[in-house]
Protein backbone atom coordinates (compact mmCIF):
# COMPACT_ATOMS: atom_id res chain seq x y z
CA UNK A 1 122.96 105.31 111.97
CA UNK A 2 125.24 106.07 108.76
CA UNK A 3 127.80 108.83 109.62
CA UNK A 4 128.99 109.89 106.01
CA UNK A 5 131.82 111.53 107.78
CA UNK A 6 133.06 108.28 108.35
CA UNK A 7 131.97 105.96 106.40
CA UNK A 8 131.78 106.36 102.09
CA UNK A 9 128.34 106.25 100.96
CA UNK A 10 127.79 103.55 98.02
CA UNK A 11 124.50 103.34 95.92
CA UNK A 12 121.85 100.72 96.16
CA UNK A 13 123.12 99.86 92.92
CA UNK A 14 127.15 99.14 93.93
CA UNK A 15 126.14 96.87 96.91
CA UNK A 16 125.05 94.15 95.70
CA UNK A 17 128.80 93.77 94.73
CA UNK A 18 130.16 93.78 98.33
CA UNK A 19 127.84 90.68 99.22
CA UNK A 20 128.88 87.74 98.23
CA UNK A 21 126.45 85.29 96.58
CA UNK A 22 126.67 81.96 98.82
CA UNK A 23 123.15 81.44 99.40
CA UNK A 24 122.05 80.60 95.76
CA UNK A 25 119.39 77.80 95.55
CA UNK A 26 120.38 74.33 93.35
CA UNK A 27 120.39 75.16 90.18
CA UNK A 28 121.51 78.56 90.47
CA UNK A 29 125.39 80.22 89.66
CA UNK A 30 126.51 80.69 93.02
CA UNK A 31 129.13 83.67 91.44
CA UNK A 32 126.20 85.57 90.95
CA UNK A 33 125.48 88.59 92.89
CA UNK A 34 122.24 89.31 94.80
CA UNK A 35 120.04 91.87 92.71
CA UNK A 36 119.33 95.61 93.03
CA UNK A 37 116.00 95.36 94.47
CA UNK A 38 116.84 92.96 97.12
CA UNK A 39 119.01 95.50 98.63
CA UNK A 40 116.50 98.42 97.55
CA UNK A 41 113.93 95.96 99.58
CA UNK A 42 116.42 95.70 103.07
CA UNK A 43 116.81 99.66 102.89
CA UNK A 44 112.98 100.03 102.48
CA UNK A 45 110.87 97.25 103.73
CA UNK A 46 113.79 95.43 105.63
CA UNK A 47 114.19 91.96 106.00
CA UNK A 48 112.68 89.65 109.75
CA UNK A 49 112.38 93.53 111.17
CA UNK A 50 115.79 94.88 110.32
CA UNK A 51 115.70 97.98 107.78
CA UNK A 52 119.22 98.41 106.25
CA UNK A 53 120.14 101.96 106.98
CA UNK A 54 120.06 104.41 104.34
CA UNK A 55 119.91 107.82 103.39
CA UNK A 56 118.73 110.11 99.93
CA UNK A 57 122.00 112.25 99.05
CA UNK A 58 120.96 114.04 95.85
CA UNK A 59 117.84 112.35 94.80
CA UNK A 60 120.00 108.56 95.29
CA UNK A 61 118.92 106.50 97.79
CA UNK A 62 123.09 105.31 99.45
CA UNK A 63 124.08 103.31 102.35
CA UNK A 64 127.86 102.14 103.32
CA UNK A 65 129.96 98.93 104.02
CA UNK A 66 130.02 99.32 107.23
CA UNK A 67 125.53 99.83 107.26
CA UNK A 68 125.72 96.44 105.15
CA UNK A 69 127.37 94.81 107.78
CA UNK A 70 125.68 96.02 110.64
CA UNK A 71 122.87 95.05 108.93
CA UNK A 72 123.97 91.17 107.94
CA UNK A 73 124.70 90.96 111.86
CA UNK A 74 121.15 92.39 113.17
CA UNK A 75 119.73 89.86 110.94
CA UNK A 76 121.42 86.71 112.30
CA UNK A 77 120.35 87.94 115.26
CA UNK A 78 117.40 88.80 114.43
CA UNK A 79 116.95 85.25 113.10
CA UNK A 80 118.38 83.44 116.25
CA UNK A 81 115.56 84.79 118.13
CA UNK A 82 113.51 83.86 115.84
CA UNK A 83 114.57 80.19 115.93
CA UNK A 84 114.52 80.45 119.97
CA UNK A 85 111.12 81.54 119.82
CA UNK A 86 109.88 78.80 117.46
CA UNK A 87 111.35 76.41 119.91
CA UNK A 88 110.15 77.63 122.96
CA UNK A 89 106.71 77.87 121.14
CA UNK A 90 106.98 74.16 119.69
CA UNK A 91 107.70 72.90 123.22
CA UNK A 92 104.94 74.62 124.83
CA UNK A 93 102.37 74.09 121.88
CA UNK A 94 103.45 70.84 120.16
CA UNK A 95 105.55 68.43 122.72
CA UNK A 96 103.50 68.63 126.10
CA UNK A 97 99.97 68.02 124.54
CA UNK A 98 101.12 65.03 122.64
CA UNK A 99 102.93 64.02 125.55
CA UNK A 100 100.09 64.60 127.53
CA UNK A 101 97.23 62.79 125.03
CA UNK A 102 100.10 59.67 125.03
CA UNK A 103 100.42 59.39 128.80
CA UNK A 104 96.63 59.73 128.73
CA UNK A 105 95.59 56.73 125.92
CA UNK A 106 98.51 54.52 128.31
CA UNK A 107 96.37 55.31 131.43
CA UNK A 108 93.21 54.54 129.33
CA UNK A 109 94.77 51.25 127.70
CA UNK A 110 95.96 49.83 131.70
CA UNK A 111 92.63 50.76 133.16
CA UNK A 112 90.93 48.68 130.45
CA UNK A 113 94.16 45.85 130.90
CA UNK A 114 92.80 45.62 134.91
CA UNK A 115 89.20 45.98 134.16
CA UNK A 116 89.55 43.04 132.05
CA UNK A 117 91.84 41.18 134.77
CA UNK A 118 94.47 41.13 131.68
């Protein structure tokens, strides 16, 4: 939660300033900051369920540093589980029946090997 007696309130407009730009696709200028909306987005919509905090002083929609940052952090967190999840899903879902349909066609292939006295 932003405590503006603490921390200095910044527009949607000023932060994309404080982030810096190293996740820029090929072909892109690294240097260049992320855009307005993408922060408007995070304070609105929020990003893998993590809603940059942010309050209306005035009519203007502000958050802080320190929000930004709490915010980067819930979201590689956020994204961790995520990636833990897809794993333990993709070992439960994609490994053990392939495993299992594998061990089966080698039990079907050495019951035909002996049927056939191979």
């Amino acid at each position: 939660m932003i405590d503006l007696e603490r921390e200095a309130p910044i527009t949607l407009a000023e932060a994309p300033k404080l982030i810096p730009a190293i996740n820029a696709a090929p072909g892109m200028d690294a240097r260049k900051p992320l855009h307005q909306r993408t922060i408007y987005n995070w304070a609105t919509r929020g990003k893998r369920g993590v809603v940059l905090e942010s309050v209306m002083i005035g009519g203007v929609i502000v958050t802080t540093r320190e929000a930004i940052q709490r915010f980067l952090q819930r979201l590689s967190i956020a994204r961790e589980t995520q990636f833990a999840a897809r794993e333990s899903e993709y070992d439960t879902r994609r490994r053990h029946p392939i495993r299992r349909r594998t061990k089966q066609q080698i039990e079907a292939r050495l019951k035909l090997a002996r049927d056939h006295g191979i």
